[in-house]
N, C-alpha and C. Protein backbone atom coordinates (compact mmCIF):
# COMPACT_ATOMS: atom_id res chain seq x y z
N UNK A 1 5.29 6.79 6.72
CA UNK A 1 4.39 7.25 5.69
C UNK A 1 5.16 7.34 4.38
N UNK A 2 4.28 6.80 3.13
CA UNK A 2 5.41 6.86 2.17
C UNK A 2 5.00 8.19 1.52
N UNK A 3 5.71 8.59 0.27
CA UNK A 3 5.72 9.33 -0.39
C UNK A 3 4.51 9.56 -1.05
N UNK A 4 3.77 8.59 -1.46
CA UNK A 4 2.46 8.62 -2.08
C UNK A 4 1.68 9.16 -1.46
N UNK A 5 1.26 8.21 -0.19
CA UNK A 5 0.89 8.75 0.76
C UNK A 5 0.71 10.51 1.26
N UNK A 6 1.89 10.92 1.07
CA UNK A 6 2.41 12.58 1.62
C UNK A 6 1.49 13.56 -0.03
N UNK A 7 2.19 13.08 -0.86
CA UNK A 7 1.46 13.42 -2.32
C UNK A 7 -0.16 13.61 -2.13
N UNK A 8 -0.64 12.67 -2.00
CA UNK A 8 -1.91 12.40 -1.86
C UNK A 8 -3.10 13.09 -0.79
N UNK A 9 -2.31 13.40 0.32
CA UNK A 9 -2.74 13.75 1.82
C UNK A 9 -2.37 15.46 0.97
N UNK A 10 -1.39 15.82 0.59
CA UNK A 10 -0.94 17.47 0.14
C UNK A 10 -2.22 17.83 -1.06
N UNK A 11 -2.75 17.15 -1.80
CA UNK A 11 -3.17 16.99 -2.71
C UNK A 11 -4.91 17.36 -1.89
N UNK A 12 -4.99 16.50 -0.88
CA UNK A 12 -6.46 16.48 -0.68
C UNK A 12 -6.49 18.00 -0.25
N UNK A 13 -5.82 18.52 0.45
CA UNK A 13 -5.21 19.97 1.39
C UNK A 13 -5.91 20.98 0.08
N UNK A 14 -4.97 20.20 -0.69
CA UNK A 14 -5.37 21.62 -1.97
C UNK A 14 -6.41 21.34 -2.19
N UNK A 15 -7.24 20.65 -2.65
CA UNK A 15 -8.34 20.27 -3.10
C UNK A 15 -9.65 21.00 -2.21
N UNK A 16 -9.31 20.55 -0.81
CA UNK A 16 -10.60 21.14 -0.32
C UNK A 16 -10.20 22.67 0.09
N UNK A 17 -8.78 23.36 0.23
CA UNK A 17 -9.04 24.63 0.08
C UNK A 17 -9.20 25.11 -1.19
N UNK A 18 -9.31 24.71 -2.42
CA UNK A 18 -9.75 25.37 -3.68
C UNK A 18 -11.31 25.10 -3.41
N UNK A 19 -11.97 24.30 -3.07
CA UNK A 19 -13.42 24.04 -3.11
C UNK A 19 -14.21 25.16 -1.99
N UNK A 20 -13.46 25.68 -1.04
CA UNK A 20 -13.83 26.39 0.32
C UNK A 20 -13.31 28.13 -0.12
N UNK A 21 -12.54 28.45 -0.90
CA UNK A 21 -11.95 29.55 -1.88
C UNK A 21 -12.87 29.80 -2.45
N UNK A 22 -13.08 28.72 -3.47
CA UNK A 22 -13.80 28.89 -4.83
C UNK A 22 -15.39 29.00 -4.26
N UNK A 23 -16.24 28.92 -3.22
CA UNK A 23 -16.85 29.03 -2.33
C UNK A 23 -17.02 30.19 -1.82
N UNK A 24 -16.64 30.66 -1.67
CA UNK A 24 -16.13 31.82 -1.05
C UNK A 24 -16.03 33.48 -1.70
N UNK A 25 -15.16 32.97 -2.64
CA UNK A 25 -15.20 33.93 -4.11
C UNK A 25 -16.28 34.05 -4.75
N UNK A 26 -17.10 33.31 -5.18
CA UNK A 26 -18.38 32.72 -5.70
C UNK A 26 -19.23 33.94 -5.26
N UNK A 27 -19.57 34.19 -3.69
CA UNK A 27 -20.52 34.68 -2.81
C UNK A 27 -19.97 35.71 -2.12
N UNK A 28 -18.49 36.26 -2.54
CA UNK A 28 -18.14 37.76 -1.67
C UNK A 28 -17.58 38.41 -3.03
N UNK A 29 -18.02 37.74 -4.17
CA UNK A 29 -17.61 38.45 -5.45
C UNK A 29 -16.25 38.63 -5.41
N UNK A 30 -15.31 38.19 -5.42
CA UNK A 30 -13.73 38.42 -5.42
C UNK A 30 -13.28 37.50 -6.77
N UNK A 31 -13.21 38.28 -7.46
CA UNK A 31 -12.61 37.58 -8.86
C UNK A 31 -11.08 36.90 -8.37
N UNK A 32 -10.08 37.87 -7.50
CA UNK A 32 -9.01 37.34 -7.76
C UNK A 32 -8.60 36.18 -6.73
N UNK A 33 -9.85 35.88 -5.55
CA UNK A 33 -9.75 35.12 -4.82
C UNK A 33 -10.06 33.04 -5.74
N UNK A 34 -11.04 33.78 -6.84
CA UNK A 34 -11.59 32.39 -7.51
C UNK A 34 -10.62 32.24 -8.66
N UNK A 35 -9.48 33.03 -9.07
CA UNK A 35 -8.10 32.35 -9.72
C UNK A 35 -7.40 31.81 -8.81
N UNK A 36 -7.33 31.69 -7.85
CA UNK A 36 -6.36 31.30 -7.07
C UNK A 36 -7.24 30.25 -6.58
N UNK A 37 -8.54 29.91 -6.04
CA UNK A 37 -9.20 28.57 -6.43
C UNK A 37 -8.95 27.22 -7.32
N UNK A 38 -8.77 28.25 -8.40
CA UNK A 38 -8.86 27.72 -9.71
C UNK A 38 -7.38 26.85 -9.67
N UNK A 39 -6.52 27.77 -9.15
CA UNK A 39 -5.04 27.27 -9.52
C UNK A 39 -4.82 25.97 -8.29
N UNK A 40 -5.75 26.09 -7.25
CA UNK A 40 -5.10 24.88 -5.89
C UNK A 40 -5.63 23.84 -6.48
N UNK A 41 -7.09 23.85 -7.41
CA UNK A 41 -7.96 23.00 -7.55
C UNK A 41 -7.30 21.85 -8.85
N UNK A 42 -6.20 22.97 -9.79
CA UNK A 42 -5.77 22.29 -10.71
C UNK A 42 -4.41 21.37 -10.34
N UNK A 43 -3.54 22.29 -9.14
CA UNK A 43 -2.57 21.32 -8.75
C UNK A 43 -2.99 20.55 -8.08
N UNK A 44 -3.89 20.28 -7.31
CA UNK A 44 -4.28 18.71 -6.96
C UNK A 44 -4.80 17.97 -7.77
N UNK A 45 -5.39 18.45 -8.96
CA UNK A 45 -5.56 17.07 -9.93
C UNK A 45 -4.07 16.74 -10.56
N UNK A 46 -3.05 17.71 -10.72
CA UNK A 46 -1.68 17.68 -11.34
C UNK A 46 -1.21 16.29 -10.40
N UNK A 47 -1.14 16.81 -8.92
CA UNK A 47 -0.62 15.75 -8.07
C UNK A 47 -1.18 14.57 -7.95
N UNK A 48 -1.94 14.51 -7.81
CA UNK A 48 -3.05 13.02 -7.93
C UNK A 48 -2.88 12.19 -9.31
N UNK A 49 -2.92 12.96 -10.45
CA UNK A 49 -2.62 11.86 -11.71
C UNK A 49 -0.98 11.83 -11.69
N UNK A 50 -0.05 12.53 -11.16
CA UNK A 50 1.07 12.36 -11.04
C UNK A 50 1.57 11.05 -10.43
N UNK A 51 0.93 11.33 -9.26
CA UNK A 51 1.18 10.20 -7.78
C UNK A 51 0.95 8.81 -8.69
N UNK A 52 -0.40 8.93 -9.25
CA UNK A 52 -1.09 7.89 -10.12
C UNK A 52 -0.22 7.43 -10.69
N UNK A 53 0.56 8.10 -11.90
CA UNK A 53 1.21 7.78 -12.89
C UNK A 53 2.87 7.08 -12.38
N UNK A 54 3.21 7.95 -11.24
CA UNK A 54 4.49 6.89 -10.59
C UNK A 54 4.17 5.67 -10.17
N UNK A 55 3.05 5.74 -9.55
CA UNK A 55 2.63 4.35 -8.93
C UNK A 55 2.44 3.03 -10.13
N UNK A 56 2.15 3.79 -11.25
CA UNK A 56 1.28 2.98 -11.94
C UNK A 56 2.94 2.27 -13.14
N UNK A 57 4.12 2.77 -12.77
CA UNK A 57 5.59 2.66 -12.82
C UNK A 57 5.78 3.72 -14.30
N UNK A 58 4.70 4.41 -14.67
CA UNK A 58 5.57 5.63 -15.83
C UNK A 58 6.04 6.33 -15.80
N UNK A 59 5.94 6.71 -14.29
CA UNK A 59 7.34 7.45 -13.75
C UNK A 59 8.36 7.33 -13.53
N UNK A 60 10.12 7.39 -12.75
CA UNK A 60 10.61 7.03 -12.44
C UNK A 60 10.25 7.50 -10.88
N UNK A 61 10.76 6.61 -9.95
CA UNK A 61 10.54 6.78 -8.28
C UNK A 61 11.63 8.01 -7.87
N UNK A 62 12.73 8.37 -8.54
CA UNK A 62 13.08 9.09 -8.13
C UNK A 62 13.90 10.26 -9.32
N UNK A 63 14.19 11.00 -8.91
CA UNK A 63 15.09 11.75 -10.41
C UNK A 63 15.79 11.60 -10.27
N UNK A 64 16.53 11.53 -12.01
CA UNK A 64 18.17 11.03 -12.11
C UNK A 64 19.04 12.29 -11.58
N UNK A 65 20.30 11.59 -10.87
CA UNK A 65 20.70 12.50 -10.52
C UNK A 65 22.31 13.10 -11.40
C-alpha cells in the first residue's frame, strides 16, 4: 500500500467521524463535541488536498533531511 493510499484511507476515517460527531452534536446539543467535528472534518480536507498536491509533484515525496 503506498503512502497516498494510507493518506487518503486516514483522511476518509476523519471525514466520516467528523460527519457522525458533527451529527451527533447537532441533536444532543454538545457545543464542544461539534468543534471537534469541525476540526476532523477540516484535517481531512488538509490531507486530501495535501495527498493531491504531492501527487500532482508540488510537493516534494519526501522531506529534506
Amino acid at each position: 500500500m503506498t503512502a497516498s493510499r494510507i493518506h487518503l484511507a486516514v483522511a476518509c476515517v476523519f471525514g466520516s467521524c467528523g460527519v457522525g460527531l458533527w451529527a451527533w452534536a447537532t441533536h444532543a446539543g454538545q457545543p464542544s463535541a461539534a468543534i471537534a467535528a469541525q476540526m476532523l472534518l477540516i484535517h481531512a480536507a488538509a490531507i486530501i488536498g495535501l495527498t493531491a498536491a504531492r501527487n500532482g509533484g508540488l510537493l516534494p515525496g519526501r522531506a529534506a533531511d
